[in-house]
N, C-alpha and C. Protein backbone atom coordinates (compact mmCIF):
# COMPACT_ATOMS: atom_id res chain seq x y z
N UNK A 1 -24.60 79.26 208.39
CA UNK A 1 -25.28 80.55 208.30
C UNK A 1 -24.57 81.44 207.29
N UNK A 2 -25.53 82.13 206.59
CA UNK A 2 -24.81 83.37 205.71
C UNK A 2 -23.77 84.41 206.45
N UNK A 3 -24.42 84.46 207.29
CA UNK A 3 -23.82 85.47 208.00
C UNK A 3 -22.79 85.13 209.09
N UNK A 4 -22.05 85.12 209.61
CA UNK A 4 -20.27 84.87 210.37
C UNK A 4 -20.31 85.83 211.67
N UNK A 5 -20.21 85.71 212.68
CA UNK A 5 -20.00 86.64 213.77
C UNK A 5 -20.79 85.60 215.22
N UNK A 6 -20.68 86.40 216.14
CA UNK A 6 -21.23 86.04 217.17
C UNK A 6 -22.99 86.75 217.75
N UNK A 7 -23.63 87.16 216.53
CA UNK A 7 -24.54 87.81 217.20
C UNK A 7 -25.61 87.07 217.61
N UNK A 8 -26.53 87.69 218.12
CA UNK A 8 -27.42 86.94 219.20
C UNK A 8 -28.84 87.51 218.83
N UNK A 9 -29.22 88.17 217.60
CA UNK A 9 -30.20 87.87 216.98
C UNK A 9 -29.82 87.97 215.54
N UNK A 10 -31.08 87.65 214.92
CA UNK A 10 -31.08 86.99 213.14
C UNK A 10 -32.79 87.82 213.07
N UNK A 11 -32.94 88.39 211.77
CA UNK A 11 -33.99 88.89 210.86
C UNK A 11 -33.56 88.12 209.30
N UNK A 12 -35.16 87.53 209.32
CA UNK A 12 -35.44 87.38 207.44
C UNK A 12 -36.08 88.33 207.36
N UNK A 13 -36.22 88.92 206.00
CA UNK A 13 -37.03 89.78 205.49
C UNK A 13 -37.39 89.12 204.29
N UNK A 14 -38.39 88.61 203.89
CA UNK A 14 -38.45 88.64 202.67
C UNK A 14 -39.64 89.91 202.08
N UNK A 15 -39.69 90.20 200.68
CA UNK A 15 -40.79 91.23 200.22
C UNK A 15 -41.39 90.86 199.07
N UNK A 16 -42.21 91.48 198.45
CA UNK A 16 -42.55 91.21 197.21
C UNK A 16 -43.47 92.26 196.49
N UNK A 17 -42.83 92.35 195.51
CA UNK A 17 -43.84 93.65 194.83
C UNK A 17 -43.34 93.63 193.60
N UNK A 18 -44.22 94.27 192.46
CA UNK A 18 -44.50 94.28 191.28
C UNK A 18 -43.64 94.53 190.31
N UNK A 19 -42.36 95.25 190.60
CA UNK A 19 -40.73 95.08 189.88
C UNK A 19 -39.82 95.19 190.63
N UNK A 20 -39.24 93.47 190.24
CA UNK A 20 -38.60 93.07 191.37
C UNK A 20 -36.73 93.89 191.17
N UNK A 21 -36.44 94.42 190.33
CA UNK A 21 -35.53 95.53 189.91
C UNK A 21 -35.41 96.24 190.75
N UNK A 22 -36.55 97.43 191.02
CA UNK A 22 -36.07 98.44 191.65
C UNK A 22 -36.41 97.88 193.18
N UNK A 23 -37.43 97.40 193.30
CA UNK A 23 -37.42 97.31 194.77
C UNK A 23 -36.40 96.12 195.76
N UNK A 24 -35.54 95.32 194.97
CA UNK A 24 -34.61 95.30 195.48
C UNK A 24 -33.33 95.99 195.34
N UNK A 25 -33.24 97.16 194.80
CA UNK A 25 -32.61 98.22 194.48
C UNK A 25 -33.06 99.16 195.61
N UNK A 26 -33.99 99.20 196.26
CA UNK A 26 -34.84 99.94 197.19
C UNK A 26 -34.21 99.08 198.78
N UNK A 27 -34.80 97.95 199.00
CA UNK A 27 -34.15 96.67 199.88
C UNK A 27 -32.83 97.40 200.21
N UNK A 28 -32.10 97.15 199.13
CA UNK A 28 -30.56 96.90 199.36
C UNK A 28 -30.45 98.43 199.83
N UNK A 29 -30.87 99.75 199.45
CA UNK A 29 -30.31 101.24 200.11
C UNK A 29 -30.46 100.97 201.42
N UNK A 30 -31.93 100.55 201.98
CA UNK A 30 -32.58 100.62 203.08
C UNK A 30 -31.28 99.41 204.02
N UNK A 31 -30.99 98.44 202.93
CA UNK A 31 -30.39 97.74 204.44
C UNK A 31 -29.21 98.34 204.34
N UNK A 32 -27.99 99.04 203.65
CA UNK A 32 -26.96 100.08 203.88
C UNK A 32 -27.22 101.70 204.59
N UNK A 33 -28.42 102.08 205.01
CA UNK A 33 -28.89 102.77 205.58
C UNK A 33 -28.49 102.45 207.28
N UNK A 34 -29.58 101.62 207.25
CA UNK A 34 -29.66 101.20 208.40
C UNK A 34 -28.45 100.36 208.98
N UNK A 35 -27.16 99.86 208.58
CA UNK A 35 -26.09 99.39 208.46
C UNK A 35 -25.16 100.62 209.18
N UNK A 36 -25.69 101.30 208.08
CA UNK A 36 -24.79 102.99 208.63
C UNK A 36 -25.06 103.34 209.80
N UNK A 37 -26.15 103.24 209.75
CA UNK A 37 -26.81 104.38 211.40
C UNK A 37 -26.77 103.19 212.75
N UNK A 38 -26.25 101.76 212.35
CA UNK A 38 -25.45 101.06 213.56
C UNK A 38 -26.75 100.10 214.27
N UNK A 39 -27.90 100.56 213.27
CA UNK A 39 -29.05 99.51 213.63
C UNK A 39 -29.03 98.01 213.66
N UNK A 40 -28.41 98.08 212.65
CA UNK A 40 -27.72 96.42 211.51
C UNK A 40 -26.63 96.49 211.64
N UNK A 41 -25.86 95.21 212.55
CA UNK A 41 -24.53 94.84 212.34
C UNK A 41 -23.54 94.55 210.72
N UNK A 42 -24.60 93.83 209.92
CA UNK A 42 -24.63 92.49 208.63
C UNK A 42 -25.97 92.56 208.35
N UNK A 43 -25.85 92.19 207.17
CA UNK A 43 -26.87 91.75 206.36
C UNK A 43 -26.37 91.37 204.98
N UNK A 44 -27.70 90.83 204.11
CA UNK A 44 -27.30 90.02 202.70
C UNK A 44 -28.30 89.93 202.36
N UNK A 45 -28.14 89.51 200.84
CA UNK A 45 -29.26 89.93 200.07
C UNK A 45 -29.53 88.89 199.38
N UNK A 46 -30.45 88.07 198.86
CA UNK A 46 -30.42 86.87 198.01
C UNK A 46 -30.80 87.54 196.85
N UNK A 47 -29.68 87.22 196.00
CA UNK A 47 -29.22 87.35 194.74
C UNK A 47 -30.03 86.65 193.56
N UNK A 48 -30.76 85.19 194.29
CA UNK A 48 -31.25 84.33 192.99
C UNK A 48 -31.75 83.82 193.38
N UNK A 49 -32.79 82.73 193.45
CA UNK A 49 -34.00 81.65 193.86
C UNK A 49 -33.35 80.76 194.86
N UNK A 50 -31.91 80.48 194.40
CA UNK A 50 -31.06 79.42 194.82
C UNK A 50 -30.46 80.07 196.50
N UNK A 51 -30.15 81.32 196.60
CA UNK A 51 -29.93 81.66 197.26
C UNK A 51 -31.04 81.78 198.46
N UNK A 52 -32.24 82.55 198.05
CA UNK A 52 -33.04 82.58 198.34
C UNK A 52 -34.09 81.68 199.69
N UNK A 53 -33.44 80.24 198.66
CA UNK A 53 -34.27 79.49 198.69
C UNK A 53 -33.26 78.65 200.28
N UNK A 54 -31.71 79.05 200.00
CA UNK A 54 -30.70 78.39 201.11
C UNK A 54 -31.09 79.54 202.66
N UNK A 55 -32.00 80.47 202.27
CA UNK A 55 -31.79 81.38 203.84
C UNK A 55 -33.07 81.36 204.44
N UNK A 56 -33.72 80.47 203.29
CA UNK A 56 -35.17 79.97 204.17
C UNK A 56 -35.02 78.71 204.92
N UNK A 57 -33.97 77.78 204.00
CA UNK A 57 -33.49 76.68 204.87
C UNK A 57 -32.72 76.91 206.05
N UNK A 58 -31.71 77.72 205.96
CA UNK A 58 -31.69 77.81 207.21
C UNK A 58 -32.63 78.86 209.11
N UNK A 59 -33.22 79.19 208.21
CA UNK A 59 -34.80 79.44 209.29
C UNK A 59 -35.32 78.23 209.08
N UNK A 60 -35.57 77.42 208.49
CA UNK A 60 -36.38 76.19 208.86
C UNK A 60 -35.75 75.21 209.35
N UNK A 61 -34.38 75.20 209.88
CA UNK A 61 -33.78 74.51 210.67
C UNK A 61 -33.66 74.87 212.64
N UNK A 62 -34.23 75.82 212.45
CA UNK A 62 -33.77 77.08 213.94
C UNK A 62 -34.33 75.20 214.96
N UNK A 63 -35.53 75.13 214.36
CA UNK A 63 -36.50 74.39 215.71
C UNK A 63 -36.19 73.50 216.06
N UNK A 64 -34.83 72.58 214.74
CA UNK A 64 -34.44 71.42 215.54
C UNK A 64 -33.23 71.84 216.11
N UNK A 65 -32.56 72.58 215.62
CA UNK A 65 -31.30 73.30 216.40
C UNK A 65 -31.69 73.69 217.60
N UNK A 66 -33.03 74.30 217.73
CA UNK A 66 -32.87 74.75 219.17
C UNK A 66 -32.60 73.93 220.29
N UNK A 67 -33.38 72.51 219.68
CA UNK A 67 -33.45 71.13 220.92
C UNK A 67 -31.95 71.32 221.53
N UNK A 68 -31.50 71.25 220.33
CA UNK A 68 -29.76 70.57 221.21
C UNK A 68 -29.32 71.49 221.89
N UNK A 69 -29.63 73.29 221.97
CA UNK A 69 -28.83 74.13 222.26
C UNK A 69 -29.83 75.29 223.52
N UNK A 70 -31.06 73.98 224.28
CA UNK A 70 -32.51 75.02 224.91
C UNK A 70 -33.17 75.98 223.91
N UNK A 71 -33.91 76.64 224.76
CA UNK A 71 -34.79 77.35 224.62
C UNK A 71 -34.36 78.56 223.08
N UNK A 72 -35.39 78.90 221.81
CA UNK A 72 -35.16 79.73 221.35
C UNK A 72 -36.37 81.10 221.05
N UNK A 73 -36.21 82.09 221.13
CA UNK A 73 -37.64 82.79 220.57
C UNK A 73 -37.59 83.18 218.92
N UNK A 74 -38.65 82.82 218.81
CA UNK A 74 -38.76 82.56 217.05
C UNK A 74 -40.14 83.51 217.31
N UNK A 75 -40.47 84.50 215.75
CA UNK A 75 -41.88 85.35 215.62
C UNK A 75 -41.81 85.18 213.93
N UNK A 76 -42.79 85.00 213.78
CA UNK A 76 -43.46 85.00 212.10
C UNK A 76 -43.98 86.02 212.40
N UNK A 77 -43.67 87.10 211.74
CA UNK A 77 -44.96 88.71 211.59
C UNK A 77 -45.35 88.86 210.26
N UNK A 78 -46.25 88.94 209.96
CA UNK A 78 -46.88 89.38 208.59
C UNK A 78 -47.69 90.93 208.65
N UNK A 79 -47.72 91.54 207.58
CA UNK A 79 -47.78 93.03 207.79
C UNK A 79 -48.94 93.09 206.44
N UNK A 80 -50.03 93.52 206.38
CA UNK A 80 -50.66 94.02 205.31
C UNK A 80 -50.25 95.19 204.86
N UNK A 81 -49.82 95.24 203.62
CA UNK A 81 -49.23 96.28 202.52
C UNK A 81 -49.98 97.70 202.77
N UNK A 82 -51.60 97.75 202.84
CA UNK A 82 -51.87 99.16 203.55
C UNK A 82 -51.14 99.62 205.20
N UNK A 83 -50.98 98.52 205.90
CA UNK A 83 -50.50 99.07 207.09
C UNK A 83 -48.93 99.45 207.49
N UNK A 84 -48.34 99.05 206.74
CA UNK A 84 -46.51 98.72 205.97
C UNK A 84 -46.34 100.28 206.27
């Protein structure tokens, strides 16, 4: 895992919008925001495709991990951009 500690939940976020510059310039305030105010233990940011592409792999591992370790709750939410 990217992330090191003992916690007992995990959020992906991924986003996407039309310059990818500022709005992960936008991303990154929002997750030091919320970091501050004690909402968010950790968090990280994928830096490059490569990275990106390693924190989807590990969400697409949760379901066989869970076998060995019981029960896990997993949610896919999708949000339409007017309702955001």
């Amino acid at each position: 895992m990217p992330l090191g500690g003992d916690n007992q939940f995990h959020c992906l976020v991924e986003t996407s919008g039309f310059n990818s510059e500022p709005d992960a310039e936008k991303l990154g305030e929002f997750l030091e925001s919320i970091m501050a105010e004690g909402i968010v233990v950790n968090g990280v940011l994928a830096e490059n495709e490569t990275q990106l592409q390693s924190l989807w792999a590990c969400r697409g591992g949760i379901s066989e991990a869970s076998q060995h370790f019981g029960g896990v709750c997993k949610y896919d939410l999708s949000i339409p951009s007017p309702d955001l």
